[in-house]
C-alpha atoms as a PDB file:
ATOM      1  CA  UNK A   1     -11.980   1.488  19.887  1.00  0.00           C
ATOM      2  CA  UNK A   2     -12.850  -0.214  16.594  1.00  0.00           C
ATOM      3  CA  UNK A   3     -15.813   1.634  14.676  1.00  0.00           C
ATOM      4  CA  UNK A   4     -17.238   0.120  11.654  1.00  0.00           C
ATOM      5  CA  UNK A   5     -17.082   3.142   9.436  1.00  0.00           C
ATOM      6  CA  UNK A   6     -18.473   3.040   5.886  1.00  0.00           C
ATOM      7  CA  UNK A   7     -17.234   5.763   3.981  1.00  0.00           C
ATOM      8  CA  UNK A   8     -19.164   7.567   0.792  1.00  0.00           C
ATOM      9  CA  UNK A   9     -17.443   7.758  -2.465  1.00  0.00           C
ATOM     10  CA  UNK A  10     -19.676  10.964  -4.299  1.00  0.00           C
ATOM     11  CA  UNK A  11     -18.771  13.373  -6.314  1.00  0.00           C
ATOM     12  CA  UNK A  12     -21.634  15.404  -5.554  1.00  0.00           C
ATOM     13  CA  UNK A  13     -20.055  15.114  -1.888  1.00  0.00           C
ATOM     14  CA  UNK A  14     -17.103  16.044  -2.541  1.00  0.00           C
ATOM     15  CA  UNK A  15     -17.477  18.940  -4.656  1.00  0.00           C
ATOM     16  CA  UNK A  16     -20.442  20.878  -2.644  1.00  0.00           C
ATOM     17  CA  UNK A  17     -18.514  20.479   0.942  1.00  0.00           C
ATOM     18  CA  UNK A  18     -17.235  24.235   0.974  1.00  0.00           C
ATOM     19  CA  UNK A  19     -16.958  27.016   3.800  1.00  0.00           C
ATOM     20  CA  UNK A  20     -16.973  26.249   7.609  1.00  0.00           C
ATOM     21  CA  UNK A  21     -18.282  23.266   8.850  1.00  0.00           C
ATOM     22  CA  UNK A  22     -22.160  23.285   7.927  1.00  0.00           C
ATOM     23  CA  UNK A  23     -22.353  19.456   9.105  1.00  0.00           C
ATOM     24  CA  UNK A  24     -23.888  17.450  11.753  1.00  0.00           C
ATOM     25  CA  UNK A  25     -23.577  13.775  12.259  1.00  0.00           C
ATOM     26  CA  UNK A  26     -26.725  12.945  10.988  1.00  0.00           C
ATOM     27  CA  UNK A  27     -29.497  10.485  11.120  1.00  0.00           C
ATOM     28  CA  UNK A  28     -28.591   9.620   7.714  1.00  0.00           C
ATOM     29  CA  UNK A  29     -25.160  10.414   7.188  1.00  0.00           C
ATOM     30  CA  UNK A  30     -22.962  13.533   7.275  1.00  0.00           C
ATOM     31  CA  UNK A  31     -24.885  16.040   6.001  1.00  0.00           C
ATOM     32  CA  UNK A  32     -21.957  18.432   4.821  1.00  0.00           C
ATOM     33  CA  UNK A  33     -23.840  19.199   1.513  1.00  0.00           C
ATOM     34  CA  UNK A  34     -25.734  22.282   0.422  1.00  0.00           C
ATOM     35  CA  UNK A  35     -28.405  19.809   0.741  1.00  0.00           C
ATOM     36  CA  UNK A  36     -27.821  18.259   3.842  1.00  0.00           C
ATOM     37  CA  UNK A  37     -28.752  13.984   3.717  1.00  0.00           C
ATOM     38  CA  UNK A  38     -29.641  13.869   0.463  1.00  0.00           C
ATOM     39  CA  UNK A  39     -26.517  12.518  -1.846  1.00  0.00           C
ATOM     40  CA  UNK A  40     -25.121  11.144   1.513  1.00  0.00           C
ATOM     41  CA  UNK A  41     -26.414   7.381   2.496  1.00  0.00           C
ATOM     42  CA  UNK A  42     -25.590   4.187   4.041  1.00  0.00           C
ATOM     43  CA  UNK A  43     -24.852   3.868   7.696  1.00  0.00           C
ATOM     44  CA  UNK A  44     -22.149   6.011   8.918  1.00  0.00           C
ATOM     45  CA  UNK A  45     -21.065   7.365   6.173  1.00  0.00           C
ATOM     46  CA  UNK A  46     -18.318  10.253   6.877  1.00  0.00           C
ATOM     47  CA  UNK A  47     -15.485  10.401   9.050  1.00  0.00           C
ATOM     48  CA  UNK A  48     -13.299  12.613  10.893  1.00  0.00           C
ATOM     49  CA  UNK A  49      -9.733  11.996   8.782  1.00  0.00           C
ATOM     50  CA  UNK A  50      -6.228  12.953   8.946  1.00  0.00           C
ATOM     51  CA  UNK A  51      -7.431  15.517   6.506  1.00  0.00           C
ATOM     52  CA  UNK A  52     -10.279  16.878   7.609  1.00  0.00           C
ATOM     53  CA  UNK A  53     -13.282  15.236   7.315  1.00  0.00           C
ATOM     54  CA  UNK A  54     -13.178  12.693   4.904  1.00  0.00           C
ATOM     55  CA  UNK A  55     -14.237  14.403   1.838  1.00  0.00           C
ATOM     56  CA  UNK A  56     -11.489  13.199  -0.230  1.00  0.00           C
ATOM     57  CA  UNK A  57     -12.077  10.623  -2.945  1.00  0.00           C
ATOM     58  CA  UNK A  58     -10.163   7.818  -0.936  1.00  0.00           C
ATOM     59  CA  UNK A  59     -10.937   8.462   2.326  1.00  0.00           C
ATOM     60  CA  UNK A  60      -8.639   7.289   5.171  1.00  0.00           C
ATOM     61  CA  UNK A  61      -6.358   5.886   2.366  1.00  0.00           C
ATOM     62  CA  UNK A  62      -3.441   8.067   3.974  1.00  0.00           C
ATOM     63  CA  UNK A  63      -4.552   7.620   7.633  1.00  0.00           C
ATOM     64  CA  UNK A  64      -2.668   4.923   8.951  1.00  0.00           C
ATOM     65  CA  UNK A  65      -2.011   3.751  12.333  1.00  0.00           C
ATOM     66  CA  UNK A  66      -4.865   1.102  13.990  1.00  0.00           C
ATOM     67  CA  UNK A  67      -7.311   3.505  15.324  1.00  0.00           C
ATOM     68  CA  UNK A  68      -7.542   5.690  11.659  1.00  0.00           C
ATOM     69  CA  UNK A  69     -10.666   7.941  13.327  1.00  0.00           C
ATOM     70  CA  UNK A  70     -10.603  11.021  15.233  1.00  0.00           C
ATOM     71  CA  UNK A  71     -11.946  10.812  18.753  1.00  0.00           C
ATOM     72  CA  UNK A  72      -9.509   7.795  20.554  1.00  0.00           C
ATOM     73  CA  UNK A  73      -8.964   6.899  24.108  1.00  0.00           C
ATOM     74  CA  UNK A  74      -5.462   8.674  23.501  1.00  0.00           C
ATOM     75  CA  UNK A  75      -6.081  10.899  21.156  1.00  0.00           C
ATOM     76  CA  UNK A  76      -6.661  12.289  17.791  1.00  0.00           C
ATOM     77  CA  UNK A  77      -4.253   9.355  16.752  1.00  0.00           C
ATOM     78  CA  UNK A  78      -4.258   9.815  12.849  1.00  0.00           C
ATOM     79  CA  UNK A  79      -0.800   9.839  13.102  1.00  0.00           C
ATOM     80  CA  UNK A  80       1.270   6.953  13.783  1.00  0.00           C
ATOM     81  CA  UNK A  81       1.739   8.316  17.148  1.00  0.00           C
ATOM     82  CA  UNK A  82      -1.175   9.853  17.943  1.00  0.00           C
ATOM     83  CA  UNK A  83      -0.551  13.268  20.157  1.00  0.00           C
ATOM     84  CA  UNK A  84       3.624  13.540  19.416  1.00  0.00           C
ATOM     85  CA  UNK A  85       3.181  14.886  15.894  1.00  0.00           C
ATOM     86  CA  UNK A  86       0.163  17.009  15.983  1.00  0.00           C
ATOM     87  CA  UNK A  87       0.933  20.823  16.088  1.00  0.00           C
ATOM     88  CA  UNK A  88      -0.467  23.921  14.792  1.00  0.00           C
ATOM     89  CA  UNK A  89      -3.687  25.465  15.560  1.00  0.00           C
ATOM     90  CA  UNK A  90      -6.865  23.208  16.351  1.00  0.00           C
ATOM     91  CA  UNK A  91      -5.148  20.062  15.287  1.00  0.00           C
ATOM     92  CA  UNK A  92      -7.026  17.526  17.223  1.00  0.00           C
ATOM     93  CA  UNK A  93     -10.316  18.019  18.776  1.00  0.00           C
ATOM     94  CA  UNK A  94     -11.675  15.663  21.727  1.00  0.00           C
ATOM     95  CA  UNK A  95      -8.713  13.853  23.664  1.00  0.00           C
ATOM     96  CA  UNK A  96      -7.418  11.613  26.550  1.00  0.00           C
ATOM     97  CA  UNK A  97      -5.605  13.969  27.892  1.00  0.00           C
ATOM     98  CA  UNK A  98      -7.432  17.209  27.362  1.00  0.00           C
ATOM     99  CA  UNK A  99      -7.843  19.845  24.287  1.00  0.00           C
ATOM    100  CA  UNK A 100      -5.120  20.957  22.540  1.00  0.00           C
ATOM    101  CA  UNK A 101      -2.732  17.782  21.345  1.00  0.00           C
ATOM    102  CA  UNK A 102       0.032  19.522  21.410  1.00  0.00           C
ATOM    103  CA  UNK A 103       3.110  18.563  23.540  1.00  0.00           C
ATOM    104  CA  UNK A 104       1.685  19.714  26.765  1.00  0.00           C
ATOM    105  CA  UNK A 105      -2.477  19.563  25.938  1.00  0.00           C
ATOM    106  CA  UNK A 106      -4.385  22.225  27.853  1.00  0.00           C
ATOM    107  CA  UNK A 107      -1.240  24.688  28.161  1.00  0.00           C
ATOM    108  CA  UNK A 108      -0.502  26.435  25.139  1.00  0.00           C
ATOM    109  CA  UNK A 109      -4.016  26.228  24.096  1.00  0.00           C
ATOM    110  CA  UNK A 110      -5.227  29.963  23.541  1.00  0.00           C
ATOM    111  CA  UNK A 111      -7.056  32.159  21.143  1.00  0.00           C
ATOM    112  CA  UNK A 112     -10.708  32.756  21.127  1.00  0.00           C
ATOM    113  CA  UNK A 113     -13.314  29.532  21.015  1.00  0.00           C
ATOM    114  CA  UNK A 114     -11.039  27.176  19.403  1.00  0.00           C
ATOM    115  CA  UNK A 115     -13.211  24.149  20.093  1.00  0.00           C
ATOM    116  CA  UNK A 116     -16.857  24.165  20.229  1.00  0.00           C
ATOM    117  CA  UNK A 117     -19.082  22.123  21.839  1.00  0.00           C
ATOM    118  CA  UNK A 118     -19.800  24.516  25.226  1.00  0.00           C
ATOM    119  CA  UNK A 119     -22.442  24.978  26.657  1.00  0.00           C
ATOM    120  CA  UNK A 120     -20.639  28.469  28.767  1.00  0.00           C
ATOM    121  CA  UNK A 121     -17.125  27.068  27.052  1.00  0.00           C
ATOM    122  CA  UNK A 122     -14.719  24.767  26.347  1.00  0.00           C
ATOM    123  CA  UNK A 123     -11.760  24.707  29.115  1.00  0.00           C
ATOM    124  CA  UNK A 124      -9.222  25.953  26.421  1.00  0.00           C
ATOM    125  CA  UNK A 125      -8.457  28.944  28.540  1.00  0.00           C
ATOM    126  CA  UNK A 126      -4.663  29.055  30.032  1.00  0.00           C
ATOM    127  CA  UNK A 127      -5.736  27.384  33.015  1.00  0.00           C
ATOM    128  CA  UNK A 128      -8.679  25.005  31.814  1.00  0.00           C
ATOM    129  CA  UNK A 129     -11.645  24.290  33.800  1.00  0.00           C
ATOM    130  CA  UNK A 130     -10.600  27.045  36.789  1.00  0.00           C
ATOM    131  CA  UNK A 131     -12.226  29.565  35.029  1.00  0.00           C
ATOM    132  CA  UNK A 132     -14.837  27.986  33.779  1.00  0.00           C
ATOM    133  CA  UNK A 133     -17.952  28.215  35.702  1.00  0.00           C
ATOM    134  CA  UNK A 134     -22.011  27.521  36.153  1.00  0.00           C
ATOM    135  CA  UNK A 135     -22.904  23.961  36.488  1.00  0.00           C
ATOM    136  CA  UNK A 136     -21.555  22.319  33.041  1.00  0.00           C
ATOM    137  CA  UNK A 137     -17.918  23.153  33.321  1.00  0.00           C
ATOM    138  CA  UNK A 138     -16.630  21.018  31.120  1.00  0.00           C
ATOM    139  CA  UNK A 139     -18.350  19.001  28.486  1.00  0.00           C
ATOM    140  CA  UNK A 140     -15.877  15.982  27.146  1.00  0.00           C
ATOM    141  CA  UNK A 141     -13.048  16.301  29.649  1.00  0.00           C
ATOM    142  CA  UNK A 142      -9.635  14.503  30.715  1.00  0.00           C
ATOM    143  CA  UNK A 143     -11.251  12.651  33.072  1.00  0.00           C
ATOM    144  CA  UNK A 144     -14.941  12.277  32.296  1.00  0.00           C
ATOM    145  CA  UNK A 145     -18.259  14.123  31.947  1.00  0.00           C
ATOM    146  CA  UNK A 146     -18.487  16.201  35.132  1.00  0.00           C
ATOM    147  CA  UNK A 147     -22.039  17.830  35.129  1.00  0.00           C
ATOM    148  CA  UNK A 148     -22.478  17.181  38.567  1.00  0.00           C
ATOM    149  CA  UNK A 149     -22.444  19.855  41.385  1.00  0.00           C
ATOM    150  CA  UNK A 150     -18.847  19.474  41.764  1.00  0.00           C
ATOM    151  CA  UNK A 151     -17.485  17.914  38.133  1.00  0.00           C
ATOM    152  CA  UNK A 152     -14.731  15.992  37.864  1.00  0.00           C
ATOM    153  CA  UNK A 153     -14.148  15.274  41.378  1.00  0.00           C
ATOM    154  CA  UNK A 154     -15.631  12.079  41.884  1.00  0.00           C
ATOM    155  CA  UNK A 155     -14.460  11.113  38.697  1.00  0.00           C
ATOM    156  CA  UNK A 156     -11.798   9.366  38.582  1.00  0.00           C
ATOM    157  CA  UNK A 157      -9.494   7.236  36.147  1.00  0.00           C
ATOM    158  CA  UNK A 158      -8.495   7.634  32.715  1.00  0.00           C
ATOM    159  CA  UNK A 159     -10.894   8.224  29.729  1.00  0.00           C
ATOM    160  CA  UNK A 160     -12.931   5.651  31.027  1.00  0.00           C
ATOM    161  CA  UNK A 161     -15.434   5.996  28.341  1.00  0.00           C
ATOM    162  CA  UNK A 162     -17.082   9.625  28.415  1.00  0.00           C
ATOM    163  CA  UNK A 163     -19.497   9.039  26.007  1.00  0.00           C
ATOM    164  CA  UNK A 164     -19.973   5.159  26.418  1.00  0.00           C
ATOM    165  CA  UNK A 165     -22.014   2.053  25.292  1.00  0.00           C
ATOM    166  CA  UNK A 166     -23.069   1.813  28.562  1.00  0.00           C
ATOM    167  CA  UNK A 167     -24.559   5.429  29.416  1.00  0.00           C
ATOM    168  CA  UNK A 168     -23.202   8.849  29.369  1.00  0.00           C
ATOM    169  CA  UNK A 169     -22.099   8.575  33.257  1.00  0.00           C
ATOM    170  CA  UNK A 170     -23.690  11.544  34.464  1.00  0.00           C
ATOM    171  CA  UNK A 171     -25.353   9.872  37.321  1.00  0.00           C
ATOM    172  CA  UNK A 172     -25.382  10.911  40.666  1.00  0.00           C
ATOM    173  CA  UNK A 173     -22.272   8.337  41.088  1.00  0.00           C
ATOM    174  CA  UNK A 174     -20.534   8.852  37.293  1.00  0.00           C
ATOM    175  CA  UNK A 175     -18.798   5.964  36.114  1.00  0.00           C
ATOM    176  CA  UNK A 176     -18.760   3.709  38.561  1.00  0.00           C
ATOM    177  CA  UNK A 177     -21.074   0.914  36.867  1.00  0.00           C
ATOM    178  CA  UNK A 178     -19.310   1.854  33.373  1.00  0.00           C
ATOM    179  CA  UNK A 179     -16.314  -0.187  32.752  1.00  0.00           C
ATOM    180  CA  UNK A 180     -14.270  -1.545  30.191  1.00  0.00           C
ATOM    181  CA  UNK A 181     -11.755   0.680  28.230  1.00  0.00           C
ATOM    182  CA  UNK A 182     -13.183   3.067  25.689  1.00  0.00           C
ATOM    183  CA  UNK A 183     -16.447   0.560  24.923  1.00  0.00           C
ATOM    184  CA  UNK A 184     -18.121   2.176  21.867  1.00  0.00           C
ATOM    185  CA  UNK A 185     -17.942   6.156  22.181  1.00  0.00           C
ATOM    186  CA  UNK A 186     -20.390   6.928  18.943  1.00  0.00           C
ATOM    187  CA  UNK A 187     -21.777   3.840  18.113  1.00  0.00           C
ATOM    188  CA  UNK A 188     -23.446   2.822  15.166  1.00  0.00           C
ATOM    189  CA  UNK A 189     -26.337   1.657  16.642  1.00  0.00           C
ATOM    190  CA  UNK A 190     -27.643   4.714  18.778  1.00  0.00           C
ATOM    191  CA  UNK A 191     -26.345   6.009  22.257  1.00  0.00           C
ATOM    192  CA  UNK A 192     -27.763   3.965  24.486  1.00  0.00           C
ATOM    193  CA  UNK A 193     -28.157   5.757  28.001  1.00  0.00           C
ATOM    194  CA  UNK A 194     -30.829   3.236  28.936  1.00  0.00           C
ATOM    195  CA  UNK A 195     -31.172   0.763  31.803  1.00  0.00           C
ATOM    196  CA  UNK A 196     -30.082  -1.510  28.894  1.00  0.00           C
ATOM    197  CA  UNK A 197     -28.093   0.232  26.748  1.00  0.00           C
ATOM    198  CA  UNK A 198     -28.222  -0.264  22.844  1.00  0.00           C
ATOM    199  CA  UNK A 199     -30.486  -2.812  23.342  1.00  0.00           C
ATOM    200  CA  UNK A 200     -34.412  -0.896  22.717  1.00  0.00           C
ATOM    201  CA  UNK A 201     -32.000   1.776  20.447  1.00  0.00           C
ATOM    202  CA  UNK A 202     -33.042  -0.087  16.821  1.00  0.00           C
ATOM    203  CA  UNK A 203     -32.420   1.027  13.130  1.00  0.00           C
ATOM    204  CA  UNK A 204     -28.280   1.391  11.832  1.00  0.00           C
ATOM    205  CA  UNK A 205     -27.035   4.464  12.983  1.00  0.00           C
ATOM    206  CA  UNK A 206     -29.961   5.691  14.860  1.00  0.00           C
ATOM    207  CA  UNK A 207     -28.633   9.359  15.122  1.00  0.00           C
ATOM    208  CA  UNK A 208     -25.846  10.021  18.118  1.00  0.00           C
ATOM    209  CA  UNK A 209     -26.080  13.309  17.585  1.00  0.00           C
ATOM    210  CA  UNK A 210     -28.664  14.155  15.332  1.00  0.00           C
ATOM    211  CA  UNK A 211     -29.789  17.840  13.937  1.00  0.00           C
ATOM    212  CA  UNK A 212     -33.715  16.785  15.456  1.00  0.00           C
ATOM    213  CA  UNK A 213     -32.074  15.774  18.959  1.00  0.00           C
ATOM    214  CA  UNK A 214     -31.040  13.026  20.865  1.00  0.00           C
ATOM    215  CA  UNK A 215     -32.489   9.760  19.789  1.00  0.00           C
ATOM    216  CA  UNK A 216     -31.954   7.167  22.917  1.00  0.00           C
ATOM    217  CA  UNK A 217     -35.675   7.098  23.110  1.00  0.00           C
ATOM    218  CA  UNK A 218     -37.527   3.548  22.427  1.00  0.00           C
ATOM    219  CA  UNK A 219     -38.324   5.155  19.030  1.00  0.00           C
ATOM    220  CA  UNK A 220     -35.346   6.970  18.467  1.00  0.00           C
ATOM    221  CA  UNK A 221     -36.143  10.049  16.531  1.00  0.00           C
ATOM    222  CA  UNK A 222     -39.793   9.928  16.930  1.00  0.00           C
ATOM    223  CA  UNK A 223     -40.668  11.469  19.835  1.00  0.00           C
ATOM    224  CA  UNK A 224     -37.629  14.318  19.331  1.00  0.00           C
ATOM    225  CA  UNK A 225     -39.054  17.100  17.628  1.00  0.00           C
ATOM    226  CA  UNK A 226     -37.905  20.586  17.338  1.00  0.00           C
ATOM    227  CA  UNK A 227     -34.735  22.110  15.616  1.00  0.00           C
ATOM    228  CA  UNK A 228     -31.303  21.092  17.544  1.00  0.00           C
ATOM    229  CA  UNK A 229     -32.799  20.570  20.755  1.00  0.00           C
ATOM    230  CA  UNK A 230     -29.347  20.855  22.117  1.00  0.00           C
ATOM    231  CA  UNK A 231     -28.294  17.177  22.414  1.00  0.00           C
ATOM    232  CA  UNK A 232     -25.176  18.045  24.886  1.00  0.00           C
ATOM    233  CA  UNK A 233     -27.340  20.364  27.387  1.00  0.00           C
ATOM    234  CA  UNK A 234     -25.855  22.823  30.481  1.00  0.00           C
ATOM    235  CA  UNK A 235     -27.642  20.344  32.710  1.00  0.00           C
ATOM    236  CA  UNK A 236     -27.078  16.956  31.278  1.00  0.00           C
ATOM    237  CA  UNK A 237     -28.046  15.034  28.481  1.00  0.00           C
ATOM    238  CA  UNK A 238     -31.198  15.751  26.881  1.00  0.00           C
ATOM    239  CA  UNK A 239     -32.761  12.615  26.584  1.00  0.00           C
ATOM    240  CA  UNK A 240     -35.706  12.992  28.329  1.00  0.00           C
ATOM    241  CA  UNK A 241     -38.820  12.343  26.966  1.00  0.00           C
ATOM    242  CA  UNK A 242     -39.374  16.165  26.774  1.00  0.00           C
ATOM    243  CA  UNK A 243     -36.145  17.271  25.516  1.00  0.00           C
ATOM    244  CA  UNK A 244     -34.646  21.058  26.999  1.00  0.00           C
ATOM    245  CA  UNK A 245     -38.241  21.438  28.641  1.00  0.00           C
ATOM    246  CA  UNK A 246     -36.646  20.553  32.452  1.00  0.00           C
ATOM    247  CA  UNK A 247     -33.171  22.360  31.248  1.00  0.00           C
ATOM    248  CA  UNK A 248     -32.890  25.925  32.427  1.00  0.00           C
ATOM    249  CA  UNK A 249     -30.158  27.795  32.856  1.00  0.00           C
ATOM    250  CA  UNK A 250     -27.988  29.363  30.267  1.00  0.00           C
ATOM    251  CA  UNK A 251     -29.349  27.424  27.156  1.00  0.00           C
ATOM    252  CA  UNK A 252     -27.384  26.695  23.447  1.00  0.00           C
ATOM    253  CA  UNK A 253     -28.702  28.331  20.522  1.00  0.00           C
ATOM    254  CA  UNK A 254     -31.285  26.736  18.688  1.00  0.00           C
ATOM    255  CA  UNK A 255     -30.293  25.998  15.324  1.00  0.00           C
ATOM    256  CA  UNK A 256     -31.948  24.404  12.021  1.00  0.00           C
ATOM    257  CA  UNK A 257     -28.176  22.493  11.363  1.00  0.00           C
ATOM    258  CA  UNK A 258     -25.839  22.441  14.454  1.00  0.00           C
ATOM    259  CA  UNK A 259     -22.904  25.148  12.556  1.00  0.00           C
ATOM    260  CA  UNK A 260     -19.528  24.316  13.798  1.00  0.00           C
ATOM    261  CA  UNK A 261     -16.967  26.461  13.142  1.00  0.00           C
ATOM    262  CA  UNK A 262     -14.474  24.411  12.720  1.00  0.00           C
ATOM    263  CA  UNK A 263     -10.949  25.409  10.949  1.00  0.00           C
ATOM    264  CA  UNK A 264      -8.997  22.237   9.276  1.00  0.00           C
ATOM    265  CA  UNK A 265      -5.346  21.936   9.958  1.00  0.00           C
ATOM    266  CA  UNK A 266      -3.126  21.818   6.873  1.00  0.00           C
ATOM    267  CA  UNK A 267      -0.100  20.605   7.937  1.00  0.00           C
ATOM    268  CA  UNK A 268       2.425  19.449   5.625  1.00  0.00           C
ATOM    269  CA  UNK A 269       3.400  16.286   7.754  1.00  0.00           C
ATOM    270  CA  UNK A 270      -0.422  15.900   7.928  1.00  0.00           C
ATOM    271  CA  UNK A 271      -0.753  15.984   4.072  1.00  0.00           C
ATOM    272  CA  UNK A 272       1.950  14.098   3.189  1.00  0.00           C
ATOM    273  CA  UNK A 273       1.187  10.647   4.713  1.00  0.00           C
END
């Protein structure tokens, strides 16, 4: 999965990015500032690194490995093997072979919310996804989306693109038309859950996941209005054309700037390549 990352060299950026992770992936950038998208521009302009999240000066410079960038088709994979090396607490987020990246992912993974995109929780518990209940029980799993009545059952396969350049497969029959390995998971040129996909999506990166919504509109970003209408729903995807309006259930929190708490690993094999 090749992404064409542009990185942003700023000293404002670098020196303002403090505290727990205030950042979405903007419209406009990475909007990890006090001032969120306004020192940060170009296209996509911060990554997920071996060090956290690219604020460093040099960005990626001690990443190595092909796939440099956080959310793989086997992995975290900043390391030169990706998923042998990576230990500690949250030390690698969204992977092929479920949450924690640790020797066996999905056992030894405890401790309160220790990854955070839920809509009722992650499946970090001892035995993920039994416990979890309510429609959405899993949001970027092992094996695929699964918001359907019974997730993960008719999915089948490896990561066969969750979040894909060809929809986000939470049809009535999930992944069948989406093929290809791991085609384009956050693209820089919208989502793209279209009959077409990426091709009415226009501008660079015309906000994945955006702090105003979803933007796989024909206008992306236009007709989304509202704080974080909760772009990763308990029902599905909100890209309708009235966002959360036909999503009931347990609902996220609405927030001005999606907070993640996220803690960085510092591990000393991490740091030192």
């Amino acid at each position: 999965m090749d992404l064409d990352v542009k990185t942003v060299h700023s000293a404002q950026c670098e020196r303002s990015v403090r505290g727990s992770l205030t950042a979405v992936i903007t419209a406009h950038g990475f909007g990890c500032q006090d001032r969120p998208q306004c020192s940060v521009r170009g296209s996509l302009t911060a990554v997920i690194t071996a060090h956290g999240f690219g604020w460093q000066e040099r960005p990626q410079r001690s990443v190595r490995g092909s796939f440099t960038v956080v959310v793989t088709a086997h992995g975290f994979g900043c390391q030169d093997r990706p998923q042998r090396s990576v230990r500690g607490s949250l030390t690698a987020v969204i992977t092929a072979h479920g949450f924690g990246c640790q020797d066996r992912p999905q056992r030894s993974v405890r401790g309160s919310l220790t990854a955070v995109i839920t809509a009722h929780g992650f499946g970090c518990q001892d035995r993920p996804q039994r416990s979890v209940r309510g429609s959405f029980t899993a949001v970027v799993t092992a094996h695929g989306f699964g918001c359907q009545d019974r997730p993960q059952r008719s999915v089948r396969g490896s990561l066969t693109a969750v979040i894909t350049a060809h929809g986000l497969g939470c049809q009535d029959r999930p992944q069948r038309s989406v093929r290809g390995s791991l085609t384009a998971v956050i693209t820089a040129h919208g989502f793209g859950c279209q009959d077409r996909p990426q091709r009415s999506v226009r501008g660079s990166f015309t906000a994945v996941v955006t702090a105003h919504g979803f933007g796989c509109q024909d206008r992306p970003q236009r007709s989304v209005r509202g704080s974080l209408t909760a772009v990763i729903t308990a029902h599905g995807f909100g890209c309708q054309d009235r966002p959360q309006r036909s999503v009931r259930g347990r609902s996220l929190p609405l927030l001005p700037l999606m907070v993640l708490d996220v803690k960085i690993v510092h591990s000393a094999q991490c740091e030192g390549r």
